[in-house]
PDB file of N, CA and C in Angstrom:
ATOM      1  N   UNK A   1     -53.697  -1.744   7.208  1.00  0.00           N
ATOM      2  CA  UNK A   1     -52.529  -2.474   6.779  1.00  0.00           C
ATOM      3  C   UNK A   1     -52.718  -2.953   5.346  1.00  0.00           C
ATOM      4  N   UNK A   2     -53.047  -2.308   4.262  1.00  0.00           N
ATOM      5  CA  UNK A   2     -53.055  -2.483   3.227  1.00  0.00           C
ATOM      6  C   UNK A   2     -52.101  -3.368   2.406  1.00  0.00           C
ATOM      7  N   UNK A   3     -50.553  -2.966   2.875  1.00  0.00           N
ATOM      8  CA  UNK A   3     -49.852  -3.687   2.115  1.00  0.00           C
ATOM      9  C   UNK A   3     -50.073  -5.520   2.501  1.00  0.00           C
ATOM     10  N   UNK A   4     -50.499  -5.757   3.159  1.00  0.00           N
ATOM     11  CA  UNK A   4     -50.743  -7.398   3.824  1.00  0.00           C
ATOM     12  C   UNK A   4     -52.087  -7.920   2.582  1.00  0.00           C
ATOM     13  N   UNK A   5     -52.579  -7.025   2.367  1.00  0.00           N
ATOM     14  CA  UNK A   5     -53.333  -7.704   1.143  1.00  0.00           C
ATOM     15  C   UNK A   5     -52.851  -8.537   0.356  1.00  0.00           C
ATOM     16  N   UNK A   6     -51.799  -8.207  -0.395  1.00  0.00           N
ATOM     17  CA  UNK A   6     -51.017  -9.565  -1.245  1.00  0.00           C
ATOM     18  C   UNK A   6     -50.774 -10.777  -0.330  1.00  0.00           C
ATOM     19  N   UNK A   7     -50.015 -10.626   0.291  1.00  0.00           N
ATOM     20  CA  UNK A   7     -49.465 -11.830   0.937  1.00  0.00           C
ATOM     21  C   UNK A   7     -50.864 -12.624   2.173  1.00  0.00           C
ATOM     22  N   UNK A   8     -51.750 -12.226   2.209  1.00  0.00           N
ATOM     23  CA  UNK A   8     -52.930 -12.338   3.005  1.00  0.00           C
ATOM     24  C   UNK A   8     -53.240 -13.802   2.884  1.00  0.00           C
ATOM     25  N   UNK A   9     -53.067 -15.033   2.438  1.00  0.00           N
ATOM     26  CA  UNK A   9     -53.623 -16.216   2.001  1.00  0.00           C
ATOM     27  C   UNK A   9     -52.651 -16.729   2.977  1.00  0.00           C
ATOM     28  N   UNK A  10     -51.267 -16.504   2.407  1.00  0.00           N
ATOM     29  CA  UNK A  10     -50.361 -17.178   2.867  1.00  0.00           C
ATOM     30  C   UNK A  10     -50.063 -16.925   4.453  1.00  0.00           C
ATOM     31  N   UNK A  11     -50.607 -15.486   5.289  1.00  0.00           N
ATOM     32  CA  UNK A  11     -50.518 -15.062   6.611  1.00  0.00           C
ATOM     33  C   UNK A  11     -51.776 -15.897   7.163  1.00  0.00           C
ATOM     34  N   UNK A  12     -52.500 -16.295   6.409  1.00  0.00           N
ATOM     35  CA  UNK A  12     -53.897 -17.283   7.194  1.00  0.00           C
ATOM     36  C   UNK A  12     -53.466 -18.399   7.316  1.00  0.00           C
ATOM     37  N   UNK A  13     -52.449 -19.037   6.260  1.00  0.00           N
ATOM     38  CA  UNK A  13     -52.343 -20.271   6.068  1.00  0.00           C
ATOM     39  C   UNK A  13     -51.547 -20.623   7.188  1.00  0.00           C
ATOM     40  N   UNK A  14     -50.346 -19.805   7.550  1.00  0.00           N
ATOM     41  CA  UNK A  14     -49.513 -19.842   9.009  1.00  0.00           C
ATOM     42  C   UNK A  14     -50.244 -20.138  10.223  1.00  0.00           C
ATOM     43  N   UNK A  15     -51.089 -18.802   9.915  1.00  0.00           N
ATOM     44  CA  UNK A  15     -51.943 -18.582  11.489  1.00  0.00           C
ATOM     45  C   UNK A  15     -53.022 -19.873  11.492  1.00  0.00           C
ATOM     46  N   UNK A  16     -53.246 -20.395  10.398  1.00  0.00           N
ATOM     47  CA  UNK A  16     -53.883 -22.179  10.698  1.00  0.00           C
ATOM     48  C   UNK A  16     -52.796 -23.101  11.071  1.00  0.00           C
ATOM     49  N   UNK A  17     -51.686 -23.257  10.685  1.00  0.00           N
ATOM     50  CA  UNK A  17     -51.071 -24.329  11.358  1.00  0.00           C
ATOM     51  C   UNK A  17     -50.472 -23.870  12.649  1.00  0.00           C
ATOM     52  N   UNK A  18     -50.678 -22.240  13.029  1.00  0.00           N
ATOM     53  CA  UNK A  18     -49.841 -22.077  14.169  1.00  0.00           C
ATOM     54  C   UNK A  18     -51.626 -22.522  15.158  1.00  0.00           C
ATOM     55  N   UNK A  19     -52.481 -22.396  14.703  1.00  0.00           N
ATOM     56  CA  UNK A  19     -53.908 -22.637  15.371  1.00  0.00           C
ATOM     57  C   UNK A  19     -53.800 -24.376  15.613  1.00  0.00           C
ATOM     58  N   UNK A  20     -53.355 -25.171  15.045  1.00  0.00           N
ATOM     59  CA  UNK A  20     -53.303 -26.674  15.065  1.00  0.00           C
ATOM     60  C   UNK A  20     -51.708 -26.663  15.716  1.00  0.00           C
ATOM     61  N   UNK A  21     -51.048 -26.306  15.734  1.00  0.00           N
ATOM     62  CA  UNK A  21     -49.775 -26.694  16.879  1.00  0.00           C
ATOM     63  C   UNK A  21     -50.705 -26.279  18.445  1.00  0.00           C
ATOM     64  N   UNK A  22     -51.443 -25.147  18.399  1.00  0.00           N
ATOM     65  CA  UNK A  22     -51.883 -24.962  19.684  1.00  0.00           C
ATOM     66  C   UNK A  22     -52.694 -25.625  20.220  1.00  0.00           C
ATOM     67  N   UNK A  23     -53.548 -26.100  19.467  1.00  0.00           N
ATOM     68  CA  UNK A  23     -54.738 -27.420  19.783  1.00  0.00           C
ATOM     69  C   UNK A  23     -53.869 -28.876  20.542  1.00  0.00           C
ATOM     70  N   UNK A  24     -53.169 -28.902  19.664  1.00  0.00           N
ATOM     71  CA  UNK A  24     -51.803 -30.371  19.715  1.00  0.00           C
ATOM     72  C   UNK A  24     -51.316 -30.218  21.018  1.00  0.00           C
ATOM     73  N   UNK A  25     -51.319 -28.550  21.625  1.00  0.00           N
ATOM     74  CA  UNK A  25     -50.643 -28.734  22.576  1.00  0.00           C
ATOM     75  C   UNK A  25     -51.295 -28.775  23.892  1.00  0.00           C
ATOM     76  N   UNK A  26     -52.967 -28.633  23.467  1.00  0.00           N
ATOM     77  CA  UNK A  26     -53.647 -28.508  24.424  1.00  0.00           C
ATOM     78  C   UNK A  26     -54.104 -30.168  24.595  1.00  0.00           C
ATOM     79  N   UNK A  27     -54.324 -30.743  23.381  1.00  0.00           N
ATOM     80  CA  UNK A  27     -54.499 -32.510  23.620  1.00  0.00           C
ATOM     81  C   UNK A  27     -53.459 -32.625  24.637  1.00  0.00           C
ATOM     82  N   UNK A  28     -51.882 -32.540  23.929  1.00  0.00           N
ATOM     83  CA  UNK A  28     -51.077 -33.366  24.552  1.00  0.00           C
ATOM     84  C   UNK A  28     -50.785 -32.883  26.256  1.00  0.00           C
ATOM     85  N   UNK A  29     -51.342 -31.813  26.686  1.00  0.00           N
ATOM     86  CA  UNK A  29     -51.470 -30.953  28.234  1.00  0.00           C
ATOM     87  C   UNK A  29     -52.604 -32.218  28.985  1.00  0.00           C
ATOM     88  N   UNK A  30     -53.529 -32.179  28.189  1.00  0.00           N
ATOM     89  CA  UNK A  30     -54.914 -33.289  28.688  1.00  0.00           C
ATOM     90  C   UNK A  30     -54.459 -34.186  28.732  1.00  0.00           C
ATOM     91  N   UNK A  31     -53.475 -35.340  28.112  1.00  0.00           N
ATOM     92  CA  UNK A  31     -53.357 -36.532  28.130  1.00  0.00           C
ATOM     93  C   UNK A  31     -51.714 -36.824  28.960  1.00  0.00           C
ATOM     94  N   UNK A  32     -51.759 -35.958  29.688  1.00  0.00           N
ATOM     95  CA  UNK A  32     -50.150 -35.911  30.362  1.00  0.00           C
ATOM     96  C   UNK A  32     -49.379 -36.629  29.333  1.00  0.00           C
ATOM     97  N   UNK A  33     -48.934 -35.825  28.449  1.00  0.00           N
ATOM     98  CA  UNK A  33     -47.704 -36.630  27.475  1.00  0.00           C
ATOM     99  C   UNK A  33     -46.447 -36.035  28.269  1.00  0.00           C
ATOM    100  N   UNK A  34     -45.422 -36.581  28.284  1.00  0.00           N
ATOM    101  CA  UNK A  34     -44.000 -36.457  28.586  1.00  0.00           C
ATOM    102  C   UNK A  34     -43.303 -35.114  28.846  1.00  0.00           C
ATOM    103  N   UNK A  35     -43.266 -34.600  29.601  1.00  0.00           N
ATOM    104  CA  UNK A  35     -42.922 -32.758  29.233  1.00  0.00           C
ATOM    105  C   UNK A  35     -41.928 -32.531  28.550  1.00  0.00           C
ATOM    106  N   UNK A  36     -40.618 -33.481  27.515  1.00  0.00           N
ATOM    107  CA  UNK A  36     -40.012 -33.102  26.853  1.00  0.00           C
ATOM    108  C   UNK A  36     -40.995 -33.011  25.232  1.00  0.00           C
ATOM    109  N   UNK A  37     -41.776 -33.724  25.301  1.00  0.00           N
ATOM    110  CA  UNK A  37     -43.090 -33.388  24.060  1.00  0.00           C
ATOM    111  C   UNK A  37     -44.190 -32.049  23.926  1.00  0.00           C
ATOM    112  N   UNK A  38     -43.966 -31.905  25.312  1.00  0.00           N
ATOM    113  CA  UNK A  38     -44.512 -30.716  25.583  1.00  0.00           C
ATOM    114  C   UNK A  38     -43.222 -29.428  25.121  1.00  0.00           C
ATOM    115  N   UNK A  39     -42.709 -29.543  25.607  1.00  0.00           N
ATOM    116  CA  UNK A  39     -41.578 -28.275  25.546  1.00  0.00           C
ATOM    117  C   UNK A  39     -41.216 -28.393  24.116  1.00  0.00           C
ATOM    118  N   UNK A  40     -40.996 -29.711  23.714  1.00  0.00           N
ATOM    119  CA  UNK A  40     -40.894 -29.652  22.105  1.00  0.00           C
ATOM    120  C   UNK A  40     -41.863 -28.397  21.279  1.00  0.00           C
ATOM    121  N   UNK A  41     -43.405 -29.247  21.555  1.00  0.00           N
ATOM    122  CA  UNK A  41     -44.141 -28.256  21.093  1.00  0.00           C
ATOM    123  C   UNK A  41     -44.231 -26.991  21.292  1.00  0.00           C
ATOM    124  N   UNK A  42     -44.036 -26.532  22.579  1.00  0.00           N
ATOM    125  CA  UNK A  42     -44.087 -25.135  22.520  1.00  0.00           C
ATOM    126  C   UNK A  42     -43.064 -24.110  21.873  1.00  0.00           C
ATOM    127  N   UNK A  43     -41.656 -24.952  21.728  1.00  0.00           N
ATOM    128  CA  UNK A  43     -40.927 -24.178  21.105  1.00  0.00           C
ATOM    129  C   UNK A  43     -41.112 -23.974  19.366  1.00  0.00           C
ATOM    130  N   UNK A  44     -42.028 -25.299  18.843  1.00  0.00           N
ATOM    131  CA  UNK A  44     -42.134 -25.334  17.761  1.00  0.00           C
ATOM    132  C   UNK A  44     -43.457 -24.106  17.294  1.00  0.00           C
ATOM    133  N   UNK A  45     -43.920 -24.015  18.388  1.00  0.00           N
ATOM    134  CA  UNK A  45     -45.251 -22.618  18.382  1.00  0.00           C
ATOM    135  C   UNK A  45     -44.667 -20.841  18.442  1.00  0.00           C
ATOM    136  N   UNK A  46     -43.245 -21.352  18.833  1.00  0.00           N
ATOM    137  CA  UNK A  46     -42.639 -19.982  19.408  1.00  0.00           C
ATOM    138  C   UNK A  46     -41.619 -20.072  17.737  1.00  0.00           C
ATOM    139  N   UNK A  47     -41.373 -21.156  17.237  1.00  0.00           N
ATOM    140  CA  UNK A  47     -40.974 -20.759  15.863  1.00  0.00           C
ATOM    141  C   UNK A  47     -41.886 -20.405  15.034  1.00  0.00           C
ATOM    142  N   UNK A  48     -43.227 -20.689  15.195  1.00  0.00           N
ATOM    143  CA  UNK A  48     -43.654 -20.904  13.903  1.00  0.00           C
ATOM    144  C   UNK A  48     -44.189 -18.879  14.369  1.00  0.00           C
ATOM    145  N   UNK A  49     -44.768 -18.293  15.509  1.00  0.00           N
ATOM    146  CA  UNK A  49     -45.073 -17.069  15.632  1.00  0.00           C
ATOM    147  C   UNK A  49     -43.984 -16.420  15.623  1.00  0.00           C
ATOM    148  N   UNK A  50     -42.561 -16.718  15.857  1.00  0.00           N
ATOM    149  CA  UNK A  50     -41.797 -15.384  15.088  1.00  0.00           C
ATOM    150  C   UNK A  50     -41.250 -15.356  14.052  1.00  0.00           C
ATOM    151  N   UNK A  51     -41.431 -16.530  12.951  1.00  0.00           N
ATOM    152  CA  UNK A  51     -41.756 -16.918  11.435  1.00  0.00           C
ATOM    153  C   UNK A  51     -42.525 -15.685  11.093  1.00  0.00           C
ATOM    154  N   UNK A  52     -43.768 -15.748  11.455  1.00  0.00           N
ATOM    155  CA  UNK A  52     -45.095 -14.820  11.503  1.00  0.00           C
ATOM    156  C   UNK A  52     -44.957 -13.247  11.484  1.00  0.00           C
ATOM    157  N   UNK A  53     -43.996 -13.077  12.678  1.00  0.00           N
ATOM    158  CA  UNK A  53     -43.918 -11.927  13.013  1.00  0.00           C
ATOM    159  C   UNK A  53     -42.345 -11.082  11.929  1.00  0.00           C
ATOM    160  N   UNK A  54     -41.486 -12.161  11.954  1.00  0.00           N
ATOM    161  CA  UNK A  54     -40.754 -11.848  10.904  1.00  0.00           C
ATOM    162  C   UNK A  54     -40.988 -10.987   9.113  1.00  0.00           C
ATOM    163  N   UNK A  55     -41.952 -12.000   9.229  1.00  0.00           N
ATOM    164  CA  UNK A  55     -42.593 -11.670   7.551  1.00  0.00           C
ATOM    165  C   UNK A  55     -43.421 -10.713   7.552  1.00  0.00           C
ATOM    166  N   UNK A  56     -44.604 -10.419   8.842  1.00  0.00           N
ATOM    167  CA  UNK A  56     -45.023  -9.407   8.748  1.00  0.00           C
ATOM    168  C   UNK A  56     -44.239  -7.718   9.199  1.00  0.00           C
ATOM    169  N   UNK A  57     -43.695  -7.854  10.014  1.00  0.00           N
ATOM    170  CA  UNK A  57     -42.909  -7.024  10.182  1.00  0.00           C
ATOM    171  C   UNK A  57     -41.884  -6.596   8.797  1.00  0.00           C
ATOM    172  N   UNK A  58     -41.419  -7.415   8.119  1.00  0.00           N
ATOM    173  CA  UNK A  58     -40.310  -7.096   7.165  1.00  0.00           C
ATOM    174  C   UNK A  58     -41.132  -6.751   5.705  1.00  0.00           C
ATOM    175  N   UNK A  59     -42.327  -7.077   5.616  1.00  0.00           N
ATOM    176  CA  UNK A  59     -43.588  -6.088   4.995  1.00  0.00           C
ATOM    177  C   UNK A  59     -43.635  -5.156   5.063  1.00  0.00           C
ATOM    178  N   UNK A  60     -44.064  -4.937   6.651  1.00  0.00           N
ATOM    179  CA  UNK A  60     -44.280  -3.644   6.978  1.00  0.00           C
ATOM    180  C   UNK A  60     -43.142  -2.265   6.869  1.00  0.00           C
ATOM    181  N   UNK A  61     -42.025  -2.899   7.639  1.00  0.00           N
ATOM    182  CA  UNK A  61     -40.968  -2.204   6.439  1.00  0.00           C
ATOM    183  C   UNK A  61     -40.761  -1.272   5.593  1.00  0.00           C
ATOM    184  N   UNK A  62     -40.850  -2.650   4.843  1.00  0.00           N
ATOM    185  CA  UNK A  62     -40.203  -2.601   3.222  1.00  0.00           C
ATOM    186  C   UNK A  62     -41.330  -1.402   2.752  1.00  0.00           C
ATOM    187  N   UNK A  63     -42.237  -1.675   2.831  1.00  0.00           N
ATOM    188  CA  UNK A  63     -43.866  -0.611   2.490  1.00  0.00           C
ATOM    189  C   UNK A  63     -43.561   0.747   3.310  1.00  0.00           C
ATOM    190  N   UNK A  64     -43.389   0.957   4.225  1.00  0.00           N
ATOM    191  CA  UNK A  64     -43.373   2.106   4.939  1.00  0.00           C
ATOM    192  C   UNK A  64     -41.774   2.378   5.310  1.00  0.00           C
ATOM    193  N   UNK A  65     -40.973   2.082   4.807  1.00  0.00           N
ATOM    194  CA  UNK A  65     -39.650   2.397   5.150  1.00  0.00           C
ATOM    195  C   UNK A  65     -38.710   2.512   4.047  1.00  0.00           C
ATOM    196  N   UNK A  66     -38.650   1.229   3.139  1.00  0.00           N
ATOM    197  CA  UNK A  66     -38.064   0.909   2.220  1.00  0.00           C
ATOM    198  C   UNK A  66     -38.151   1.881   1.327  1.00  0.00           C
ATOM    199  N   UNK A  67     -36.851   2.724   0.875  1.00  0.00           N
ATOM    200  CA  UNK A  67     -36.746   3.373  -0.627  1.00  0.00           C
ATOM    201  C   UNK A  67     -35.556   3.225  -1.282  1.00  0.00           C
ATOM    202  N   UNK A  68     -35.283   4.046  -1.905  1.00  0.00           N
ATOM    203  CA  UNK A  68     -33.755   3.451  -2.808  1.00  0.00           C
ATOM    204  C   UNK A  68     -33.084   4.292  -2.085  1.00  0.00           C
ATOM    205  N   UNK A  69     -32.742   5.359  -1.531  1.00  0.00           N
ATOM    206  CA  UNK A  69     -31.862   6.112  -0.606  1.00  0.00           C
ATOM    207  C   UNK A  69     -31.327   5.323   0.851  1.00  0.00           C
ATOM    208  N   UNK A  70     -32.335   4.342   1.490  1.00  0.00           N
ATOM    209  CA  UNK A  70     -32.296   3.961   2.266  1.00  0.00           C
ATOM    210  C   UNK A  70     -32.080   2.118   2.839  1.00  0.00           C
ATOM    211  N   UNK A  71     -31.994   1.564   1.376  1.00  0.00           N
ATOM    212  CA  UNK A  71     -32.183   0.218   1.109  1.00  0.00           C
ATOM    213  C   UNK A  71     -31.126  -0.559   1.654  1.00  0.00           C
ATOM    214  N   UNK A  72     -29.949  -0.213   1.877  1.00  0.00           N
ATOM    215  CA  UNK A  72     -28.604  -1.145   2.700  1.00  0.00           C
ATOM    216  C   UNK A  72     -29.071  -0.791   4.035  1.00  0.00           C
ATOM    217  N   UNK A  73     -29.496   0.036   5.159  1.00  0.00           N
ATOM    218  CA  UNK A  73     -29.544   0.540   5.991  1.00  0.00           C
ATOM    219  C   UNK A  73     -30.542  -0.586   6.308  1.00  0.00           C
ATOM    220  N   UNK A  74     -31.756  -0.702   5.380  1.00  0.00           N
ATOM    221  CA  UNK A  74     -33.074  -1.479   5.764  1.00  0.00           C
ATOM    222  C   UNK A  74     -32.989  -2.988   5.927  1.00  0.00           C
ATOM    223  N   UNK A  75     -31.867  -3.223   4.838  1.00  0.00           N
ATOM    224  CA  UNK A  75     -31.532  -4.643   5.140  1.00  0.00           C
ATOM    225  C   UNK A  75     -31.320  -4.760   6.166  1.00  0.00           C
ATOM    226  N   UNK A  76     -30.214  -4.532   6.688  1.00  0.00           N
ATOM    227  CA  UNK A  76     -29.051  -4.446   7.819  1.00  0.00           C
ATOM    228  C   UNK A  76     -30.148  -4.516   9.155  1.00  0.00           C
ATOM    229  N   UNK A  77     -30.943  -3.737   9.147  1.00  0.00           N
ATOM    230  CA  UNK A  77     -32.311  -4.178  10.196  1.00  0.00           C
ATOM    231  C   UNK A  77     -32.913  -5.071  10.450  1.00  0.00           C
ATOM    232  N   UNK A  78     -33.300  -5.702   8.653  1.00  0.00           N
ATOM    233  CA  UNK A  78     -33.974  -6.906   8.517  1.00  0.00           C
ATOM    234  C   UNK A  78     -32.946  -7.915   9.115  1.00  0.00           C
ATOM    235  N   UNK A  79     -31.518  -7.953   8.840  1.00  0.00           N
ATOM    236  CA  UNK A  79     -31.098  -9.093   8.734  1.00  0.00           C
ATOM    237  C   UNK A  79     -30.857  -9.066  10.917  1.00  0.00           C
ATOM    238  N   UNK A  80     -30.818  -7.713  11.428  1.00  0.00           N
ATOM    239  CA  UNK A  80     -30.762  -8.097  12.783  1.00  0.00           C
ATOM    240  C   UNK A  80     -32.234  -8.734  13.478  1.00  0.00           C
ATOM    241  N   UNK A  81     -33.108  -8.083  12.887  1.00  0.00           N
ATOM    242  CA  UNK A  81     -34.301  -8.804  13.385  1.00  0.00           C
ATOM    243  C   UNK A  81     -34.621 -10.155  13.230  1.00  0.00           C
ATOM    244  N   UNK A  82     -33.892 -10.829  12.276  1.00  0.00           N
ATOM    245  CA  UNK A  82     -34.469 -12.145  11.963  1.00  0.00           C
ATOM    246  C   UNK A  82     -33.206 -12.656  12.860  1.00  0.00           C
ATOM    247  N   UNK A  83     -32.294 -12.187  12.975  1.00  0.00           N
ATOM    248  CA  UNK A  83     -31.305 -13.048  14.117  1.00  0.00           C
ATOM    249  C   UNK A  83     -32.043 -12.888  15.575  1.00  0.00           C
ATOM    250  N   UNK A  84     -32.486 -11.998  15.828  1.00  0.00           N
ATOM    251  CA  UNK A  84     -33.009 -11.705  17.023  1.00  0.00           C
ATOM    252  C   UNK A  84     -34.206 -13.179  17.197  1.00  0.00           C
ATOM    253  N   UNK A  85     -34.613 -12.775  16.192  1.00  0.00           N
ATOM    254  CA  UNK A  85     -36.224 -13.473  16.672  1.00  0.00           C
ATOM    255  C   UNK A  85     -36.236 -15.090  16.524  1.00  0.00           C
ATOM    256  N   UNK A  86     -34.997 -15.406  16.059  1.00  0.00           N
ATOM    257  CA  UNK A  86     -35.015 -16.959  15.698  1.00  0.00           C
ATOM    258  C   UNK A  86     -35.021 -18.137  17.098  1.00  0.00           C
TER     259      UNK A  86
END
């Protein structure tokens, strides 16, 4: 996956705060917090991994798909996938 080289800092930096929402959610599992705090969190884990999966996917793409013959077509994908995954 070569093209992830550039953007590589910023895909760690995610996958650390999506690593500390999961910790948060394992405290707050141990300390019986409220299950609307719970469900909070998990949905906020299920945004932040198809955030994740969004950007890498629309990389991947753009690198292996994306050309100038084909560039309205590619949007039009991008823009259903990010409705999908929200």
């Amino acid at each position: 996956m070569s093209h992830i080289h550039g953007d590589k800092n910023k895909l760690i930096s995610r996958i650390r705060r999506i690593k500390g929402q999961v910790n948060a959610l394992e405290d707050a599992l141990g300390q019986d917090i409220e299950c609307l705090k719970v469900l909070q969190q998990i949905a906020a884990i299920q945004g932040a991994v198809n955030g994740l999966m969004n950007e890498v996917l629309e990389n991947h793409l753009r690198e292996h798909i994306g050309n100038e013959q084909n560039q309205r077509e590619l949007e039009e994908v991008l823009t259903i996938i990010k409705r999908y995954m929200k």
